[in-house]
N, C-alpha and C. Protein backbone atom coordinates (compact mmCIF):
# COMPACT_ATOMS: atom_id res chain seq x y z
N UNK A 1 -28.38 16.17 21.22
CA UNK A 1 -27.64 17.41 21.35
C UNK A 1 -27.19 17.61 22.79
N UNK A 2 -28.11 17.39 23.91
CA UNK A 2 -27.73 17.28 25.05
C UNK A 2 -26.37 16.17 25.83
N UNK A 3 -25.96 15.12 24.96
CA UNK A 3 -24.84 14.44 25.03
C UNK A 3 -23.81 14.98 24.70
N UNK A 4 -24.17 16.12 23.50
CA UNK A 4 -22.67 16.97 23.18
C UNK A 4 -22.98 17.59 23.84
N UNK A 5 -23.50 18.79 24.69
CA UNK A 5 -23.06 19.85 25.45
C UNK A 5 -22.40 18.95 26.58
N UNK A 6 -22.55 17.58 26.78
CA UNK A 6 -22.42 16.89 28.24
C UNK A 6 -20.83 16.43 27.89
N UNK A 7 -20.63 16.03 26.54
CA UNK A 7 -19.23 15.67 26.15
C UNK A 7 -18.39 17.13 26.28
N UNK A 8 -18.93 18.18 25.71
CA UNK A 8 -17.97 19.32 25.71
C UNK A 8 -17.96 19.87 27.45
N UNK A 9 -18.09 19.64 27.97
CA UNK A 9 -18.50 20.06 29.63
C UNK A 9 -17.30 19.01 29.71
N UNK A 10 -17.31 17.71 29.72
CA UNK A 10 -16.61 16.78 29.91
C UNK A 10 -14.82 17.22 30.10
N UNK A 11 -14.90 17.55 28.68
CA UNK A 11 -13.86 17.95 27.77
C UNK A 11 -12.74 19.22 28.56
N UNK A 12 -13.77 20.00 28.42
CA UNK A 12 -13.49 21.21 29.40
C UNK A 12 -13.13 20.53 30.44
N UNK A 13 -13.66 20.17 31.03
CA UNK A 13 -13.07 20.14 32.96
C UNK A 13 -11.93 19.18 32.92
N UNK A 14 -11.82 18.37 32.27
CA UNK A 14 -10.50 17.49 32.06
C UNK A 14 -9.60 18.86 31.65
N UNK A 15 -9.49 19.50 30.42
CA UNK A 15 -7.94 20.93 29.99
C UNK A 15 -8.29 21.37 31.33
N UNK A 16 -9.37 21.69 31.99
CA UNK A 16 -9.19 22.89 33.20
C UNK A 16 -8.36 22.21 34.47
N UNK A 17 -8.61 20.78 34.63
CA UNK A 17 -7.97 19.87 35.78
C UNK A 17 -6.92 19.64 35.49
N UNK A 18 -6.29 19.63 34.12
CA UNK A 18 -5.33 19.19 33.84
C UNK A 18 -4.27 20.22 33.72
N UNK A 19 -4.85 21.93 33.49
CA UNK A 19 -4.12 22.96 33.31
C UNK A 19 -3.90 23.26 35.18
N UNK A 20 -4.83 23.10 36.05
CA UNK A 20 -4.37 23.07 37.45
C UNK A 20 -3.93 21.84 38.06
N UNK A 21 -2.97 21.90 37.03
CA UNK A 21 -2.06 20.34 37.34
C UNK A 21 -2.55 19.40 38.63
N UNK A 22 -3.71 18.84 38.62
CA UNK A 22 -4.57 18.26 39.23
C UNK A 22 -4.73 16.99 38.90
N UNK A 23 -4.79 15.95 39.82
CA UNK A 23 -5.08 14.43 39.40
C UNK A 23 -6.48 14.56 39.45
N UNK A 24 -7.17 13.71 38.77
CA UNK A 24 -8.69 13.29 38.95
C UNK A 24 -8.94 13.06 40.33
N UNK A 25 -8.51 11.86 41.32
CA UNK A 25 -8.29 12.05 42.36
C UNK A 25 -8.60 13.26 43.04
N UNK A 26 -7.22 13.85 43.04
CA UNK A 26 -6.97 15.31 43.66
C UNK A 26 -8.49 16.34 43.57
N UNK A 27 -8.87 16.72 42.28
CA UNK A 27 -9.93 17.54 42.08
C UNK A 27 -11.13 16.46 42.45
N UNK A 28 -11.48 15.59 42.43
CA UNK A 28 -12.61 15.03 43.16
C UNK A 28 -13.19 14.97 44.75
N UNK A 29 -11.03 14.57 45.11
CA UNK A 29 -11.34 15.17 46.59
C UNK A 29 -11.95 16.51 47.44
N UNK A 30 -11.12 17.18 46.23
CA UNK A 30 -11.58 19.12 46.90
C UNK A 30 -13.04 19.20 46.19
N UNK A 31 -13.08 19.10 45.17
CA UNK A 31 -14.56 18.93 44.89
C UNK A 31 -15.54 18.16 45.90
N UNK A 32 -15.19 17.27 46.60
CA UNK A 32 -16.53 16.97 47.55
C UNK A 32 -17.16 15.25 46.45
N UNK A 33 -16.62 15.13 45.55
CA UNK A 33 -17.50 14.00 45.03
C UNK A 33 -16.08 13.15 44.92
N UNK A 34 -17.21 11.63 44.09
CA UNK A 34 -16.35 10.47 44.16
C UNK A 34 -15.79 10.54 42.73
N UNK A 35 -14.41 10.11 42.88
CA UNK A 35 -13.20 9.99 41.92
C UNK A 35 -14.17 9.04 40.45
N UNK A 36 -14.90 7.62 40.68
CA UNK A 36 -15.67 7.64 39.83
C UNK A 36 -16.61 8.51 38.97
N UNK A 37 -17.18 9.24 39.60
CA UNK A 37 -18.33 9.65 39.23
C UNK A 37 -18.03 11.00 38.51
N UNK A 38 -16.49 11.85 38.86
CA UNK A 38 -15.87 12.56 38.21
C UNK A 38 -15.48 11.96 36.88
N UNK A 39 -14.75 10.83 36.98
CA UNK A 39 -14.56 10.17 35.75
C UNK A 39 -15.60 10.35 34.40
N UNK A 40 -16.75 10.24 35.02
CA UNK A 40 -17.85 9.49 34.27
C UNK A 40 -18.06 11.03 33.61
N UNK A 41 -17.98 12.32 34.51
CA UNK A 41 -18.24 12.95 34.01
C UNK A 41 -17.25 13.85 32.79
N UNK A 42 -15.98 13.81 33.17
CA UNK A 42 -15.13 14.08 32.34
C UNK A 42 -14.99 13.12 30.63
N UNK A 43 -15.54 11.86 30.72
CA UNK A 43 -15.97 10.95 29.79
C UNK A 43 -17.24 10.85 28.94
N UNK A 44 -18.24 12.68 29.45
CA UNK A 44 -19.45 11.95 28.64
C UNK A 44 -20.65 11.41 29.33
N UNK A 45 -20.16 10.80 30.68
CA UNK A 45 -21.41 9.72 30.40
C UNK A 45 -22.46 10.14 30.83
N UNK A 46 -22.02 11.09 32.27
CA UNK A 46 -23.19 11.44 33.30
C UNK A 46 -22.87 12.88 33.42
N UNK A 47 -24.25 13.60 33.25
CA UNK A 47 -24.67 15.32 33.57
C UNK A 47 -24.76 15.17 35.01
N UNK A 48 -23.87 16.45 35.33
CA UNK A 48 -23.60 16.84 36.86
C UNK A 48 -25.22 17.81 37.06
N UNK A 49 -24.88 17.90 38.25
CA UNK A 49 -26.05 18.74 38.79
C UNK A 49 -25.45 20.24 38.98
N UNK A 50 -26.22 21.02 39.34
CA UNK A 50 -25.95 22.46 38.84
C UNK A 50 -24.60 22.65 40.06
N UNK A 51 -25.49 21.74 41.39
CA UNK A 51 -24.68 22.27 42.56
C UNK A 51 -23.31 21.26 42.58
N UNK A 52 -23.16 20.39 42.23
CA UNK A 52 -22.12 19.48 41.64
C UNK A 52 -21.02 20.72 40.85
N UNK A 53 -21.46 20.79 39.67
CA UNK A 53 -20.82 22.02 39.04
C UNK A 53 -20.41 23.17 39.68
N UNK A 54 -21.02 23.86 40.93
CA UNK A 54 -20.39 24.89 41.84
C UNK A 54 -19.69 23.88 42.13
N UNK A 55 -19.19 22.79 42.98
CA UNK A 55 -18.78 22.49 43.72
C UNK A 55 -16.75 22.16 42.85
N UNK A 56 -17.35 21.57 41.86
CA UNK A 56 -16.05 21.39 41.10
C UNK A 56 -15.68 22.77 40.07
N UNK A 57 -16.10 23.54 40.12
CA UNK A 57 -15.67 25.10 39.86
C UNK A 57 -15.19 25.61 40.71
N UNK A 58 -15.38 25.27 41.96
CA UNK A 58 -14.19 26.19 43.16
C UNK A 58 -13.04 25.48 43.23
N UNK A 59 -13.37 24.49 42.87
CA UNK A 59 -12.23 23.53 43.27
C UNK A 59 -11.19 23.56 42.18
N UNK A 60 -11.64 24.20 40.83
CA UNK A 60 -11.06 24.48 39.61
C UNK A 60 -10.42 26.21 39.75
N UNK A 61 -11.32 26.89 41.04
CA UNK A 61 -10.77 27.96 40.68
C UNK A 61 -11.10 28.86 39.64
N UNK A 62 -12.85 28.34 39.04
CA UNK A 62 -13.12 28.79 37.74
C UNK A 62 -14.66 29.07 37.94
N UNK A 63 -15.24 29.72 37.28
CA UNK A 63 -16.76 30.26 37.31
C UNK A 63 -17.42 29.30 37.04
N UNK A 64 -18.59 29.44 38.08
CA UNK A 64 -19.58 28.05 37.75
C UNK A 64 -20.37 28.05 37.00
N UNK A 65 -20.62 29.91 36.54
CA UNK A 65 -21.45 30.19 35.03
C UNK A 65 -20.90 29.39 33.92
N UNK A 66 -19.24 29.58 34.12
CA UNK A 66 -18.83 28.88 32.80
C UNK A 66 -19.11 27.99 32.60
N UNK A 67 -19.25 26.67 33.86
CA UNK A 67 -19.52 24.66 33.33
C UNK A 67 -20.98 25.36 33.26
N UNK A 68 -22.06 26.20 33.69
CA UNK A 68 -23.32 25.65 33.38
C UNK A 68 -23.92 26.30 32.22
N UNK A 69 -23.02 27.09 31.21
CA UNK A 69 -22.58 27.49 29.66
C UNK A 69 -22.84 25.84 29.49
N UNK A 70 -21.49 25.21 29.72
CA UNK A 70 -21.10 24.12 29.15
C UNK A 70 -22.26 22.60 29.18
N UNK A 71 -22.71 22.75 30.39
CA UNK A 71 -23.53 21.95 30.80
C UNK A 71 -24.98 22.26 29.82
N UNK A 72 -24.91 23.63 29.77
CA UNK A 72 -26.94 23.49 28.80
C UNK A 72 -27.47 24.23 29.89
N UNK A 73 -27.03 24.31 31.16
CA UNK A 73 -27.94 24.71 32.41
C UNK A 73 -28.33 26.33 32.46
N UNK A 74 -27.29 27.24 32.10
CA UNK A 74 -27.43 28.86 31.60
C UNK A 74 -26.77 28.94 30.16
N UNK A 75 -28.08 29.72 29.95
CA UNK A 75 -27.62 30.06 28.21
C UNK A 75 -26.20 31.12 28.39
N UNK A 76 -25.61 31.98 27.43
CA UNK A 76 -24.45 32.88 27.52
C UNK A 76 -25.20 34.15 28.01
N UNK A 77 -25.74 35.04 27.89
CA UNK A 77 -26.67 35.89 28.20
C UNK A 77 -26.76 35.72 29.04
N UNK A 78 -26.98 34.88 29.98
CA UNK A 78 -27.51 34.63 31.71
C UNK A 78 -26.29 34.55 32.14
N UNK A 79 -25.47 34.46 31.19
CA UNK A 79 -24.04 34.20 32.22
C UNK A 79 -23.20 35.78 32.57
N UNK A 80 -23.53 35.66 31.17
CA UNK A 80 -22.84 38.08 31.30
C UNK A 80 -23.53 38.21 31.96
N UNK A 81 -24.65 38.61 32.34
CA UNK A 81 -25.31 38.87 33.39
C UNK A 81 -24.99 39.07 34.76
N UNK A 82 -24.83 37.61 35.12
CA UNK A 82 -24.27 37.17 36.34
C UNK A 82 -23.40 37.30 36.43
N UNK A 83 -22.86 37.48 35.63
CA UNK A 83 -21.11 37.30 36.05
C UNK A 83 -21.03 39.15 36.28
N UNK A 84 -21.56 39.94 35.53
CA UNK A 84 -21.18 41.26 35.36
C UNK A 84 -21.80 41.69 36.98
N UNK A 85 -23.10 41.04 37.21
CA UNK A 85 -23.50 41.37 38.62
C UNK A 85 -22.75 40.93 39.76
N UNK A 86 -21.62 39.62 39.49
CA UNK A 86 -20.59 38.92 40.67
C UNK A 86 -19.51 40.22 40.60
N UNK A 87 -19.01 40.82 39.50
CA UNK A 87 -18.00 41.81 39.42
C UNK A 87 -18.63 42.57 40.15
N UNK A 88 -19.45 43.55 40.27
CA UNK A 88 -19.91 44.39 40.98
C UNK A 88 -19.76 44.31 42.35
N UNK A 89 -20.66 42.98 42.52
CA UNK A 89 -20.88 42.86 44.15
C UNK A 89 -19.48 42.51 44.76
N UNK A 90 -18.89 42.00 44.09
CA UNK A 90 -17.32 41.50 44.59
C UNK A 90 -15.97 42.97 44.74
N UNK A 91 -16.35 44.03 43.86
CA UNK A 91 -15.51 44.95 44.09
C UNK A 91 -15.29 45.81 45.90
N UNK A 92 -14.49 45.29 46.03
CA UNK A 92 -13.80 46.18 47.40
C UNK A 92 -13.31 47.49 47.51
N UNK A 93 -13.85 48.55 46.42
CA UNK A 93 -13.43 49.73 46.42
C UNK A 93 -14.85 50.58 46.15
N UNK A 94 -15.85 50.21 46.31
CA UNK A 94 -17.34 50.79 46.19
C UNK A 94 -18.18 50.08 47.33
N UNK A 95 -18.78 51.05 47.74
CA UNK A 95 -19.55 50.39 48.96
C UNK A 95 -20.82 49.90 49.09
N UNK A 96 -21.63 49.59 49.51
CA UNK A 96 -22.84 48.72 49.39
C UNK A 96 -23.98 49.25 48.49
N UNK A 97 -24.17 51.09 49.11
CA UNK A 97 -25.23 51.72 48.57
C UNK A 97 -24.43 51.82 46.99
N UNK A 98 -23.59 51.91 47.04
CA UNK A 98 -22.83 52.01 44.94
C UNK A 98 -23.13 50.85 44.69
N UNK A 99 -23.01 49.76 45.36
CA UNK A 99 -23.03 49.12 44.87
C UNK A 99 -24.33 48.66 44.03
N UNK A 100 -25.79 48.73 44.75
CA UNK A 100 -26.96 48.77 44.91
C UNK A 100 -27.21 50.25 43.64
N UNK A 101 -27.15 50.84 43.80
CA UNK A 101 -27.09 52.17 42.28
C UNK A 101 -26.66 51.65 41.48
N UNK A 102 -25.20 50.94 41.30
CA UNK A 102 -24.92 50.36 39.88
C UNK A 102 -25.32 49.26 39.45
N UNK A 103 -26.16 48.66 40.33
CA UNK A 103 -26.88 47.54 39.54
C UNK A 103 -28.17 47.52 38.77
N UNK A 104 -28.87 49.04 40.31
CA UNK A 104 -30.41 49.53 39.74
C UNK A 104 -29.68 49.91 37.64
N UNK A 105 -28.90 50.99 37.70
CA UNK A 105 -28.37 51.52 36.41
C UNK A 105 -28.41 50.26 35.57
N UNK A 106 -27.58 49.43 35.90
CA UNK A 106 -27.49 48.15 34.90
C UNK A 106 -28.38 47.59 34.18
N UNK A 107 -29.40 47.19 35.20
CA UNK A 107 -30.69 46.80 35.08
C UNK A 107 -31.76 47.80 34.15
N UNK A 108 -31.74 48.98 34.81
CA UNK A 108 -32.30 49.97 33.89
C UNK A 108 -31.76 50.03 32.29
N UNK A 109 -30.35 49.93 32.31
CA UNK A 109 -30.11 49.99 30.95
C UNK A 109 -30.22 48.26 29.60
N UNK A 110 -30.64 47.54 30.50
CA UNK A 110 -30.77 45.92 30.03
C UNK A 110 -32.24 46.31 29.58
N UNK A 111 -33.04 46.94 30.54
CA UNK A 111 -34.02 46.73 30.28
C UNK A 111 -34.82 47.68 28.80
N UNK A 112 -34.28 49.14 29.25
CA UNK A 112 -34.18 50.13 27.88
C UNK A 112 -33.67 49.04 26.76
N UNK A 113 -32.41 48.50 26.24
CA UNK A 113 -32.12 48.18 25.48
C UNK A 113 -33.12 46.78 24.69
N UNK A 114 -33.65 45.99 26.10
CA UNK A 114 -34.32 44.73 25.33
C UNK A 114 -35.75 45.35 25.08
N UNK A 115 -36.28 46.43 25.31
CA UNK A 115 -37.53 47.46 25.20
C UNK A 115 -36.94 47.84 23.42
N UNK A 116 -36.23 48.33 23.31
CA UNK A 116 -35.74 48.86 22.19
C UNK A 116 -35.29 47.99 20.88
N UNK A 117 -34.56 46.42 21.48
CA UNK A 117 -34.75 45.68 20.58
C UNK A 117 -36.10 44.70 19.89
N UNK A 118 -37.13 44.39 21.05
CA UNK A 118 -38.37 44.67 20.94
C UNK A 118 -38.88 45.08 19.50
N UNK A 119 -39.06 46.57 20.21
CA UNK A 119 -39.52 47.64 19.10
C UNK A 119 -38.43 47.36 17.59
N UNK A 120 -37.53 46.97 17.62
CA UNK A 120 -36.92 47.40 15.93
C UNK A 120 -37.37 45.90 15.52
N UNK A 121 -37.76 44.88 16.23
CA UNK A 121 -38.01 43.66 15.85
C UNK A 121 -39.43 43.70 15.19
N UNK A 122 -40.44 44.42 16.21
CA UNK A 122 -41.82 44.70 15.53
C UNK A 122 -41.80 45.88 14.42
N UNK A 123 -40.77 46.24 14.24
CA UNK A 123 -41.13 47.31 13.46
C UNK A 123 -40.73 46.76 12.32
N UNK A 124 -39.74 45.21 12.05
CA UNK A 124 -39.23 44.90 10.74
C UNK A 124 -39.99 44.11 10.53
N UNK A 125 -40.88 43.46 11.26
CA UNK A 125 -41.90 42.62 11.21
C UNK A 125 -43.13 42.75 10.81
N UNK A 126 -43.33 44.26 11.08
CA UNK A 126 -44.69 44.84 10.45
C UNK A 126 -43.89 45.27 8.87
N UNK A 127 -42.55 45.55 8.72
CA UNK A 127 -42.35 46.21 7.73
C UNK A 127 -42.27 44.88 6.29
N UNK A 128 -42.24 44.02 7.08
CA UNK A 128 -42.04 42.55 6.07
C UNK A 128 -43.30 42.06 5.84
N UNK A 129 -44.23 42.46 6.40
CA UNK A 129 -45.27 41.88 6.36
C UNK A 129 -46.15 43.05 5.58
N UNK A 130 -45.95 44.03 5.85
CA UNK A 130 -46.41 44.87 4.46
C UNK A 130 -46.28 45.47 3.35
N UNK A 131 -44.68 44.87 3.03
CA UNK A 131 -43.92 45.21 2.03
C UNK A 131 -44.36 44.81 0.50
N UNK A 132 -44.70 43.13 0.70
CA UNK A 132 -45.33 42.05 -0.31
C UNK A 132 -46.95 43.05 -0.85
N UNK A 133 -47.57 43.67 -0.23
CA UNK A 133 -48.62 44.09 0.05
C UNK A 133 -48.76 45.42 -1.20
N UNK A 134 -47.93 46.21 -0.69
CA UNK A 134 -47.70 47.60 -0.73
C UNK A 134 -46.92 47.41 -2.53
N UNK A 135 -46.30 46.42 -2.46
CA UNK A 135 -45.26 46.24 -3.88
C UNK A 135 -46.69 46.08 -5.38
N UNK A 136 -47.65 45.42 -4.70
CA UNK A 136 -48.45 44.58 -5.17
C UNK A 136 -49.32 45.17 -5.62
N UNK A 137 -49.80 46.63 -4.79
CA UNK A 137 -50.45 47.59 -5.42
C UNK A 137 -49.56 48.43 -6.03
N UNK A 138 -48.57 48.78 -6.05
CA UNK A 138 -47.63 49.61 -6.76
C UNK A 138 -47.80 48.89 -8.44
N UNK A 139 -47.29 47.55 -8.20
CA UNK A 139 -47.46 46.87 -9.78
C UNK A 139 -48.70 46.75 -10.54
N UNK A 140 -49.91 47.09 -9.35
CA UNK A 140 -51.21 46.61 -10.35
C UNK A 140 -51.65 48.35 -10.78
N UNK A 141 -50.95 49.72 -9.96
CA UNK A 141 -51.33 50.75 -10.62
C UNK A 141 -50.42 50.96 -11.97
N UNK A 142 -49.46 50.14 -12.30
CA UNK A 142 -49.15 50.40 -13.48
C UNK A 142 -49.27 49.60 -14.91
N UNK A 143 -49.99 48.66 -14.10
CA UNK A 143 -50.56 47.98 -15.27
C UNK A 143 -52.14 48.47 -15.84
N UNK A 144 -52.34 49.00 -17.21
CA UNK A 144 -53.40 49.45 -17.66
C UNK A 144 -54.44 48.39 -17.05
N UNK A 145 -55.62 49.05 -16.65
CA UNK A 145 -56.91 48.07 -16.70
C UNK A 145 -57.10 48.00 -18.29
N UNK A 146 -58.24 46.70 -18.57
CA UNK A 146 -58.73 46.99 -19.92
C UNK A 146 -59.77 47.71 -20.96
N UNK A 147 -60.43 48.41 -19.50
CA UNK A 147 -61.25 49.59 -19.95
C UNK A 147 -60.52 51.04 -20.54
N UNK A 148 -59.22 50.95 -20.38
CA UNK A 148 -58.17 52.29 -20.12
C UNK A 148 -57.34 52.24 -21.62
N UNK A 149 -58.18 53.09 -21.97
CA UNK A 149 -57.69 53.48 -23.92
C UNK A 149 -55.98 53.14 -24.00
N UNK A 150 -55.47 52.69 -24.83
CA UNK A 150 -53.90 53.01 -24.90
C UNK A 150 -53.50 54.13 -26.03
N UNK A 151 -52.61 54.95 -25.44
CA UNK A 151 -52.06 56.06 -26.14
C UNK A 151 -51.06 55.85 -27.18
């Protein structure tokens, strides 16, 4: 499975090099690595390193959350995340202390919500687990015992 996330990573950065009308060459140079070893990676063969991946994401002009989506390296969740915390810190119209409040908020509300999904998870979990239970005495009070006269 790890060869396909490494082929689709591949895949990707070839449409992304190729949509910034870029030679392999070209993006290897600004990337900082060797024109082989880009190859290899656009082909499949060889998993970049995380900092490899920053390095050919600037050079793409593209988020380095996105290749390490692609790579296996951050799940999607870690990437909203980050990425929602790069929007923040990157806005030039709010100033440091906003900036610092809207993240405490953020955080506060990630955390309420995975507190809350939590709880509805244990609560369907206790509810599944005593459902079989609860059904079981329901069916055996309506079945006569055989001491119990019939009318």
């Amino acid at each position: 499975m790890a060869s396909l996330n490494v082929g689709n990573l591949g895949e990707y950065l070839r449409e992304q090099r190729r949509t910034a009308q870029l030679s392999l060459r070209q993006l290897a140079d600004a990337a900082g690595v060797s024109n082989p070893y880009l190859s290899q990676i656009e082909r499949g063969l060889r998993k970049p390193s995380a900092e490899v991946l920053q390095q050919v994401a600037k050079a793409l002009r593209i988020s380095a959350e996105t290749l390490y989506v692609r790579a296996g390296i951050l799940d999607e969740k870690e990437r909203d995340e980050l990425e929602t915390r790069a929007v923040i810190l990157a806005d030039p119209s709010i100033n440091e202390r906003q900036k610092q409040v809207l993240l405490q908020i953020y955080d506060s509300f990630r955390k309420e919500n995975a507190a809350e999904s939590a709880a509805e998870t244990a609560a369907e979990t206790a509810a599944a687990n005593t459902a079989p239970s609860a059904s079981a005495s329901a069916s055996s009070a309506s079945v006569p015992d055989a001491e119990t006269p019939l009318k």
